[in-house]
C-alpha atoms as a PDB file:
ATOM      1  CA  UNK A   1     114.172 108.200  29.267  1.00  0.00           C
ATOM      2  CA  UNK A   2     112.226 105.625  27.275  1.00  0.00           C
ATOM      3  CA  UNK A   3     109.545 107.183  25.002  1.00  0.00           C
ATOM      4  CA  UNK A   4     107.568 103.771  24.410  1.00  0.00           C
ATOM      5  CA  UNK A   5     103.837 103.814  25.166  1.00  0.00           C
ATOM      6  CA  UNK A   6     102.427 102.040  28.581  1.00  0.00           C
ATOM      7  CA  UNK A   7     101.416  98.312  27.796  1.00  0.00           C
ATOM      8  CA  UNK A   8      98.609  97.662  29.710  1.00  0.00           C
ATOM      9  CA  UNK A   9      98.575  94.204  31.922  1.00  0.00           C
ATOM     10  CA  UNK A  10      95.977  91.938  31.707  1.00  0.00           C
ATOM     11  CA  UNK A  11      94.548  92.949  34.988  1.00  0.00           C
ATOM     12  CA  UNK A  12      94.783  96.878  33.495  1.00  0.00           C
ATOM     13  CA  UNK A  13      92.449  95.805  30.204  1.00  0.00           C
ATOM     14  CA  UNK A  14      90.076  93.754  32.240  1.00  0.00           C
ATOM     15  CA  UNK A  15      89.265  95.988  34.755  1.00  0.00           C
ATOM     16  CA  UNK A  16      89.076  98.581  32.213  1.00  0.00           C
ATOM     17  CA  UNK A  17      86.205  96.366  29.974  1.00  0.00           C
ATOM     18  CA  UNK A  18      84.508  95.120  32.731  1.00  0.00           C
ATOM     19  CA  UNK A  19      83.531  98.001  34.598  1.00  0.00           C
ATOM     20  CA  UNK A  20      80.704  98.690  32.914  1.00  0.00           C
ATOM     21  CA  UNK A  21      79.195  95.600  33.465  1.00  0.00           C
ATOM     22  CA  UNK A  22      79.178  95.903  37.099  1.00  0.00           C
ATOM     23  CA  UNK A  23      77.908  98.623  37.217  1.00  0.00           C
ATOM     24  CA  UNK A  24      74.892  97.397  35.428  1.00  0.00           C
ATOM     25  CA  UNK A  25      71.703  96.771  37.058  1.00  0.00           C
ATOM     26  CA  UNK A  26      70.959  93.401  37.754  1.00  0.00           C
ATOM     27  CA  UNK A  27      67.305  92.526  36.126  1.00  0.00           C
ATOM     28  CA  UNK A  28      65.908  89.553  38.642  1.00  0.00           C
ATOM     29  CA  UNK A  29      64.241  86.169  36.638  1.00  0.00           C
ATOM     30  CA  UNK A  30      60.581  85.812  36.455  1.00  0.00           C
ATOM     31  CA  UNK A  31      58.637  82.937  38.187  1.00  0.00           C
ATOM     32  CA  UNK A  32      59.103  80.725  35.425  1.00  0.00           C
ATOM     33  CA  UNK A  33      62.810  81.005  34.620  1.00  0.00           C
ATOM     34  CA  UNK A  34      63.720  81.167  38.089  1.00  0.00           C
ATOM     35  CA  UNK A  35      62.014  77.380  39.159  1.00  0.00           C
ATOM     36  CA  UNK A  36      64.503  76.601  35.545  1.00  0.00           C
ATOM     37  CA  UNK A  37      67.097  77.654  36.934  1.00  0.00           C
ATOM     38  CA  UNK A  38      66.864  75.996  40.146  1.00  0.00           C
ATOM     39  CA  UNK A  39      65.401  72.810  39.189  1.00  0.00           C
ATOM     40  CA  UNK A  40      65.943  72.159  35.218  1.00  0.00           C
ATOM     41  CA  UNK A  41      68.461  74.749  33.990  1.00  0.00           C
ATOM     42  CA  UNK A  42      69.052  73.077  31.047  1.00  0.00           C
ATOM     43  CA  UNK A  43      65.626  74.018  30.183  1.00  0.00           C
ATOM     44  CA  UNK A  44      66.349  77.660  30.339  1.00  0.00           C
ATOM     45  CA  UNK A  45      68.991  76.530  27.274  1.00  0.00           C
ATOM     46  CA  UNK A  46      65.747  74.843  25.303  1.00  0.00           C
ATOM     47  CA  UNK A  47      63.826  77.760  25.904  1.00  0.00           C
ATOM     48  CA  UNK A  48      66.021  80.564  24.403  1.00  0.00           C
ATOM     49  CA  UNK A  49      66.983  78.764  21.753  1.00  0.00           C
ATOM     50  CA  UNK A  50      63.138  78.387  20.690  1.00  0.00           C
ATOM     51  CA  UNK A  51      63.061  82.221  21.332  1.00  0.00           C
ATOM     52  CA  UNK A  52      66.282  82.666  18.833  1.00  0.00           C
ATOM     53  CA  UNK A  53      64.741  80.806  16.108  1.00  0.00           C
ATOM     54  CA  UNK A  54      61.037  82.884  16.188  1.00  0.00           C
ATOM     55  CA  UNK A  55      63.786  86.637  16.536  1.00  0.00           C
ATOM     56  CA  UNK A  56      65.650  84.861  13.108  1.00  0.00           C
ATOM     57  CA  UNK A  57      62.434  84.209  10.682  1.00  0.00           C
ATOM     58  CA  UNK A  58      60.492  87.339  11.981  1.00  0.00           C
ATOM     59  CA  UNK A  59      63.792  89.522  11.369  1.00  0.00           C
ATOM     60  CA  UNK A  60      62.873  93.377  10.476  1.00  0.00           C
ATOM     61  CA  UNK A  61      59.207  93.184  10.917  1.00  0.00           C
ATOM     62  CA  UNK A  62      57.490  96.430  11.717  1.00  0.00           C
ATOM     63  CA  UNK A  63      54.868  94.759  14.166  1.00  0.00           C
ATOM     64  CA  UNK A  64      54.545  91.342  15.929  1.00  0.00           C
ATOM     65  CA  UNK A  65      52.508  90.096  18.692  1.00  0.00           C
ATOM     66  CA  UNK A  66      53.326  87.493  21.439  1.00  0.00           C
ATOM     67  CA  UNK A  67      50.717  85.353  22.542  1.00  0.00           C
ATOM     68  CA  UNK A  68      51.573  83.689  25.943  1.00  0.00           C
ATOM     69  CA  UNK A  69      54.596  85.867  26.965  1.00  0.00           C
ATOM     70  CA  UNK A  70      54.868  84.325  30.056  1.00  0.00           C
ATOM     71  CA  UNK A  71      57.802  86.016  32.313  1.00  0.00           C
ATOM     72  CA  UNK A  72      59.010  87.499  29.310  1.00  0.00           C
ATOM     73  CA  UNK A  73      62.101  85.298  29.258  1.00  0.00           C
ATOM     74  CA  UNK A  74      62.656  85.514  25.575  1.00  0.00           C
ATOM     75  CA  UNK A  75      61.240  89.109  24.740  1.00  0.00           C
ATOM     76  CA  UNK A  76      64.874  90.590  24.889  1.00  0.00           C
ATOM     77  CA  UNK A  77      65.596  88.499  21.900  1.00  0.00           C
ATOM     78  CA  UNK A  78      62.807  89.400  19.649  1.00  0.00           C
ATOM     79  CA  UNK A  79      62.518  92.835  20.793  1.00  0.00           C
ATOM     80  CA  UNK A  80      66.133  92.937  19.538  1.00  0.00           C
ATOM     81  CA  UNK A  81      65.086  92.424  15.667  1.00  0.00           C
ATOM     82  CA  UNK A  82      62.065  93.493  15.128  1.00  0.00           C
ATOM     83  CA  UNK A  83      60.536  97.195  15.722  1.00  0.00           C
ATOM     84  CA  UNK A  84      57.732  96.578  18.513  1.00  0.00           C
ATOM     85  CA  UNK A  85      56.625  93.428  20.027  1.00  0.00           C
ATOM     86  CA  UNK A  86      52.981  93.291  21.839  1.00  0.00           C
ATOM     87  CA  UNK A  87      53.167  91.046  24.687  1.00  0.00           C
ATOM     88  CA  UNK A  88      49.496  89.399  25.391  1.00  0.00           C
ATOM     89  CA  UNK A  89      48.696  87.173  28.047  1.00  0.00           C
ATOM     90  CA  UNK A  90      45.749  86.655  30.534  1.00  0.00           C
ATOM     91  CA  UNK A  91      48.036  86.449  33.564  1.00  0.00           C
ATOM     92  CA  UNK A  92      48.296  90.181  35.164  1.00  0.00           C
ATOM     93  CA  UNK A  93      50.850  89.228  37.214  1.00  0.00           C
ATOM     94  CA  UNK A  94      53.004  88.086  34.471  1.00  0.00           C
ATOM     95  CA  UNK A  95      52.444  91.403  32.630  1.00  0.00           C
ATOM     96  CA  UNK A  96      53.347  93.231  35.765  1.00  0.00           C
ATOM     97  CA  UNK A  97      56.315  91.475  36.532  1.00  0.00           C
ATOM     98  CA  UNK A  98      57.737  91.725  32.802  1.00  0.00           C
ATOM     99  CA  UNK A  99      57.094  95.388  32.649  1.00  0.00           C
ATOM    100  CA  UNK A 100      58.898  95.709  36.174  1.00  0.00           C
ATOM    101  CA  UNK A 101      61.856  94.004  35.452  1.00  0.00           C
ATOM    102  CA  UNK A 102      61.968  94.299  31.693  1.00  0.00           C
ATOM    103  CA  UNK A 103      61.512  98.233  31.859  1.00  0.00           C
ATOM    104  CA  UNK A 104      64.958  98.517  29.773  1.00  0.00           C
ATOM    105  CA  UNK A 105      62.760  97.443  26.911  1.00  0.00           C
ATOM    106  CA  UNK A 106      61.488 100.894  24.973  1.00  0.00           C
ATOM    107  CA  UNK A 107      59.795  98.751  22.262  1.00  0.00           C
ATOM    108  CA  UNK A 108      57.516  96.808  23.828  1.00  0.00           C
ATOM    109  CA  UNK A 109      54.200  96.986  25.452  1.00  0.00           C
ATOM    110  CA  UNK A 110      52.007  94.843  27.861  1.00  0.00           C
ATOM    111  CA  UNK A 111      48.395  93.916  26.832  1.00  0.00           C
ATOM    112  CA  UNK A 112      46.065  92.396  29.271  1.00  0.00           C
ATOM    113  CA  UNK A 113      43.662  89.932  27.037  1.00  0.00           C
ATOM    114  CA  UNK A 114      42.064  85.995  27.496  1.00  0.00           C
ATOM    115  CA  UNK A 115      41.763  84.835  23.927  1.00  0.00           C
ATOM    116  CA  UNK A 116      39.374  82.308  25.167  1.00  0.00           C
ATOM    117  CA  UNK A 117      37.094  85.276  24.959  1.00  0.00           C
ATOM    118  CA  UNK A 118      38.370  88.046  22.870  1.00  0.00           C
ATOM    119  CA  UNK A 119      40.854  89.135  19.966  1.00  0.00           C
ATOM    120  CA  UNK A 120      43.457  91.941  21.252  1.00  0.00           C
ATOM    121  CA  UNK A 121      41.791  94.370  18.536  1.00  0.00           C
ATOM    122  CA  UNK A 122      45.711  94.428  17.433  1.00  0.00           C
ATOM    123  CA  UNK A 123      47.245  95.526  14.065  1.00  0.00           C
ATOM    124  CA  UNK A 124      50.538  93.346  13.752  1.00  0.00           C
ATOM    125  CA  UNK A 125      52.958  91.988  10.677  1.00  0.00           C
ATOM    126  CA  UNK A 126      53.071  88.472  12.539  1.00  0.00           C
ATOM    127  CA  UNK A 127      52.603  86.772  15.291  1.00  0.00           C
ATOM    128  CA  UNK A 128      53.897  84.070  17.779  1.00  0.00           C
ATOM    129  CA  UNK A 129      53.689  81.577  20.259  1.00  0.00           C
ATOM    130  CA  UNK A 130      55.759  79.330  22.203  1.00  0.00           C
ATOM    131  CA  UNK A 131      54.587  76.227  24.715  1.00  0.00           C
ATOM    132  CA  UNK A 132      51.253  77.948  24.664  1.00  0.00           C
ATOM    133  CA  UNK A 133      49.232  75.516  22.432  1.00  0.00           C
ATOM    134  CA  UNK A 134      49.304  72.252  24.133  1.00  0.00           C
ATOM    135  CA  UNK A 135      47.430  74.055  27.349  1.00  0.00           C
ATOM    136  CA  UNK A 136      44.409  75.118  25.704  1.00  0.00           C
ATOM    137  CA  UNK A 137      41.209  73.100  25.660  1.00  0.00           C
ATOM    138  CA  UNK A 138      40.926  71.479  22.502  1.00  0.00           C
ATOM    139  CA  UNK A 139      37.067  73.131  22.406  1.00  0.00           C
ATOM    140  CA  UNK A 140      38.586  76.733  22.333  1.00  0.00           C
ATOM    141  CA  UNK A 141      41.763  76.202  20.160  1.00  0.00           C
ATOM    142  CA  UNK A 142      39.761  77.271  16.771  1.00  0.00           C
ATOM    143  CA  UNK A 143      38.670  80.146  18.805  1.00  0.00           C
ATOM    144  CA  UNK A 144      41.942  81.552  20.187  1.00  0.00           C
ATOM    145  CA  UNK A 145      43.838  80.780  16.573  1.00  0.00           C
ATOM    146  CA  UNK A 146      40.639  82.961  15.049  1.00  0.00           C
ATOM    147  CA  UNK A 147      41.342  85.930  17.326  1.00  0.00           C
ATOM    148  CA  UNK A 148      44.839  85.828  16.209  1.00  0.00           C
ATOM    149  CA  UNK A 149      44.039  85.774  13.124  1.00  0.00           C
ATOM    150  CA  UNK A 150      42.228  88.910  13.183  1.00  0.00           C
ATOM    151  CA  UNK A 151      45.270  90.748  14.326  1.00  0.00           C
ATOM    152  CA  UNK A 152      47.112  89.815  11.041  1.00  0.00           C
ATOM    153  CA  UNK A 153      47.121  91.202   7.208  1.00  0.00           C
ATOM    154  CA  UNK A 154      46.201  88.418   4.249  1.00  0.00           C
ATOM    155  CA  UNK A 155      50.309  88.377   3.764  1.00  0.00           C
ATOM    156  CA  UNK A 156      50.172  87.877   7.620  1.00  0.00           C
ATOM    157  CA  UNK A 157      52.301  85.299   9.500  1.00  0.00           C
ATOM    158  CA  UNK A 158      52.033  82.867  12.334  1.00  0.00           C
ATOM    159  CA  UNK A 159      55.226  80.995  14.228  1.00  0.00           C
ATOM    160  CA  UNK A 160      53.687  78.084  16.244  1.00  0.00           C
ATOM    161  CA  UNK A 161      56.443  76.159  18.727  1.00  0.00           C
ATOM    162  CA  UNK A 162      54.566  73.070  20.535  1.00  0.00           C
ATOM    163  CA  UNK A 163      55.716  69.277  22.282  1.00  0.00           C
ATOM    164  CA  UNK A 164      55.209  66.601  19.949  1.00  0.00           C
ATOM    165  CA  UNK A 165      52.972  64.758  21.104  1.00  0.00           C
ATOM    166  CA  UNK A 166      54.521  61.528  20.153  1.00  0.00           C
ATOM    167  CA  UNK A 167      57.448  62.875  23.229  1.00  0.00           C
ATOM    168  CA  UNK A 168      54.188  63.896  25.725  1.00  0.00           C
ATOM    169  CA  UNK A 169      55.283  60.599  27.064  1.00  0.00           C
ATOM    170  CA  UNK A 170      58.666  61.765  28.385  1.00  0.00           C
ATOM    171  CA  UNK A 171      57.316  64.712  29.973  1.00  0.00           C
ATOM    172  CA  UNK A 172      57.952  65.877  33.183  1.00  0.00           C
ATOM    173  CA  UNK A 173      54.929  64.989  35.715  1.00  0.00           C
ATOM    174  CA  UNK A 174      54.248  69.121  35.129  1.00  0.00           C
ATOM    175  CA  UNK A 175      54.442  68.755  31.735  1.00  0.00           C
ATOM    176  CA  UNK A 176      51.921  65.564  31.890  1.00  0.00           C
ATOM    177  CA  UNK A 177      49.496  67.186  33.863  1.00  0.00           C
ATOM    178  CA  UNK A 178      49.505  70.855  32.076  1.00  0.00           C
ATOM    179  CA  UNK A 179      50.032  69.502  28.060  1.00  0.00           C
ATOM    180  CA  UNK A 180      46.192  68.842  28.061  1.00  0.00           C
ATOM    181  CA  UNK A 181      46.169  69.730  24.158  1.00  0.00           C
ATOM    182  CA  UNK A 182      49.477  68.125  22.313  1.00  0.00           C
ATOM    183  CA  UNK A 183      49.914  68.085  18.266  1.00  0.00           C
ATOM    184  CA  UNK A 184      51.581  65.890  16.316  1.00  0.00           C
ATOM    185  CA  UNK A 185      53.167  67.497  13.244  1.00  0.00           C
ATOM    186  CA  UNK A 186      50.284  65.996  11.066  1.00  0.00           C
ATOM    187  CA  UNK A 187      48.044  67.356  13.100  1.00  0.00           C
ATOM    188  CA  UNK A 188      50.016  70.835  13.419  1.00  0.00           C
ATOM    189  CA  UNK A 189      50.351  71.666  10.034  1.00  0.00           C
ATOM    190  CA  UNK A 190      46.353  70.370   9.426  1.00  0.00           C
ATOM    191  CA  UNK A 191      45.431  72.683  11.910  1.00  0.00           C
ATOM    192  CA  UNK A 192      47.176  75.681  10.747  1.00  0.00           C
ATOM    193  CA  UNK A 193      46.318  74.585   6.747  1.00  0.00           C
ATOM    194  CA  UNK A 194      42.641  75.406   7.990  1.00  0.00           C
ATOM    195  CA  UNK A 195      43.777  79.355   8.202  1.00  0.00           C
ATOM    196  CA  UNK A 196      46.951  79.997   6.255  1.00  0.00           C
ATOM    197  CA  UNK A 197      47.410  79.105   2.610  1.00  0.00           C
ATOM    198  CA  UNK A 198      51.199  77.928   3.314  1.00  0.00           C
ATOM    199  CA  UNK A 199      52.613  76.080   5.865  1.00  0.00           C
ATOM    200  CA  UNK A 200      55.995  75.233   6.860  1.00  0.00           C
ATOM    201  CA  UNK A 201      56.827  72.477   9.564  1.00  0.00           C
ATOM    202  CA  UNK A 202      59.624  71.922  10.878  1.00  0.00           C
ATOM    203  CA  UNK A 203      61.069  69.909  13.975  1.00  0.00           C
ATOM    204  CA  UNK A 204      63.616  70.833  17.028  1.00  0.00           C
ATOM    205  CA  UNK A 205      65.388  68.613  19.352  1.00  0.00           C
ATOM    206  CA  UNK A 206      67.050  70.562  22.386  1.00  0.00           C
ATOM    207  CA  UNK A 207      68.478  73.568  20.415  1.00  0.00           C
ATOM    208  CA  UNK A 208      68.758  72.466  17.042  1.00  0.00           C
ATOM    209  CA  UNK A 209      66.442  72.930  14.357  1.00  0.00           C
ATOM    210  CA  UNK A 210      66.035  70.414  11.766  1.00  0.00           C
ATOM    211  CA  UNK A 211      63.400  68.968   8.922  1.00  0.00           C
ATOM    212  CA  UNK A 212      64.159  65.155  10.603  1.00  0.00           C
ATOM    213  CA  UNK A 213      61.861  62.574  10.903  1.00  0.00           C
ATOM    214  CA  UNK A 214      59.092  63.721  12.544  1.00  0.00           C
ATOM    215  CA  UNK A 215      57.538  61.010  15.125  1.00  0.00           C
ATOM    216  CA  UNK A 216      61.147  61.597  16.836  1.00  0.00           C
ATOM    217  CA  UNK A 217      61.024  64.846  17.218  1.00  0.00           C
ATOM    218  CA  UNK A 218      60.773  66.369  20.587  1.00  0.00           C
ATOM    219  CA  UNK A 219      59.405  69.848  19.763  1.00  0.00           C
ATOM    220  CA  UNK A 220      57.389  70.787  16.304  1.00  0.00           C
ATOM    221  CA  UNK A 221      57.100  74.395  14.591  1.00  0.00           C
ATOM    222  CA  UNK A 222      54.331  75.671  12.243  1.00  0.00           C
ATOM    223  CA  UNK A 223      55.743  79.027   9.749  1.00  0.00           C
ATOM    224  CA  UNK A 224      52.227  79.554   8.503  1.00  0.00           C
ATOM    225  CA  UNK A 225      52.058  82.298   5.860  1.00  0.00           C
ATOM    226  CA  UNK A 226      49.225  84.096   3.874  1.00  0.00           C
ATOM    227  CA  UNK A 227      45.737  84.694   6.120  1.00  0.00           C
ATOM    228  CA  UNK A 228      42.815  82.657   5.009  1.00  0.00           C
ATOM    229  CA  UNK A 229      39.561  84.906   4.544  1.00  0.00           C
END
């Protein structure tokens, strides 16, 4: 009788390691991902990776603040670094559907707020936002940057992701119609110079981050550090 130990087949080890998995949950797609998906899922690729890069440079911070969170599509990631993560946006439906779906998520909480009109009277390390810029009326920008500024500490900091403007013109007809307030980076990192004593630009093109020549860059990213008072 042979004392050698069972080898398990292939079929053995991945039922074995996948079971878990299905027996997972399945968390549905908000509105936004799931028209991606559908119609531009390469999109879904551009968007995460923006999400990766704001979860890498705000690493271990105690408290940060989403602006725009939109279906919450890149939460997961940030929530996965940082300690709690205030989601803000004016959309109650958004908020509703994120804390629906995203309800796995212990460290993060839903606040209803228009910036237009108010600060979210919130005390956070840092802040960001992503494709939320470019659709603000240029009148109210200094306004909403102001009330986000008021949620930070002098050492505060702000991650900014927007189009280039110098790429508006290869925007989807959605993209034309809704990008009512694009930067260049010039513009970017004079805007953000008017609140934060440093400021760090840098550009993306699908997934990759980069400090390339700007005017062909398709995205653009402000690291503004150190409130202005």
């Amino acid at each position: 009788m042979s004392d050698s130990p069972t080898v398990k087949t292939a079929t053995d080890l991945y039922r074995e390691v996948t079971e878990p998995f299905f027996a997972t949950p399945e968390i549905p797609l908000g509105p936004w991902t799931s028209y991606s998906v559908m119609y531009d899922p390469k999109h879904v690729a551009f968007v995460l990776s923006r999400y990766k890069f704001v979860a890498k440079m705000l690493e271990g911070r105690e408290r940060v603040m989403e602006i725009g969170s939109g279906d919450g599509i890149g939460l997961s990631l940030v929530a996965q670094t940082v300690k709690y993560v205030y989601a803000v946006d004016w959309d109650r439906r958004l908020l509703d559907g994120n804390a629906r779906r995203l309800k796995h998520l212990r460290n993060v909480s839903y606040v209803l707020v228009d910036l237009n009109k108010k600060s979210p009277g919130l005390k956070v390390d840092a802040a960001y936002w992503i494709d939320v810029l470019e659709h603000l009326d240029a009148a109210n920008e200094s306004t909403v940057i102001e009330h986000i500024v008021r949620c930070l500490p002098d050492d505060g900091v702000l991650l900014t992701g927007t189009p280039n403007k110098t790429a508006h013109q290869y925007g989807s007809p959605q993209s034309k119609a809704l990008h009512i307030n694009p930067k260049t980076m010039d513009e970017l990192r004079t805007l953000m110079e008017r609140y934060f004593r440093n400021v760090f630009m840098f550009g993306m093109n699908d997934e990759v981050v980069h400090t390339g020549y700007a005017p062909m860059c398709h995205y653009i990213w402000s690291l503004a550090v150190g409130v202005r008072r």
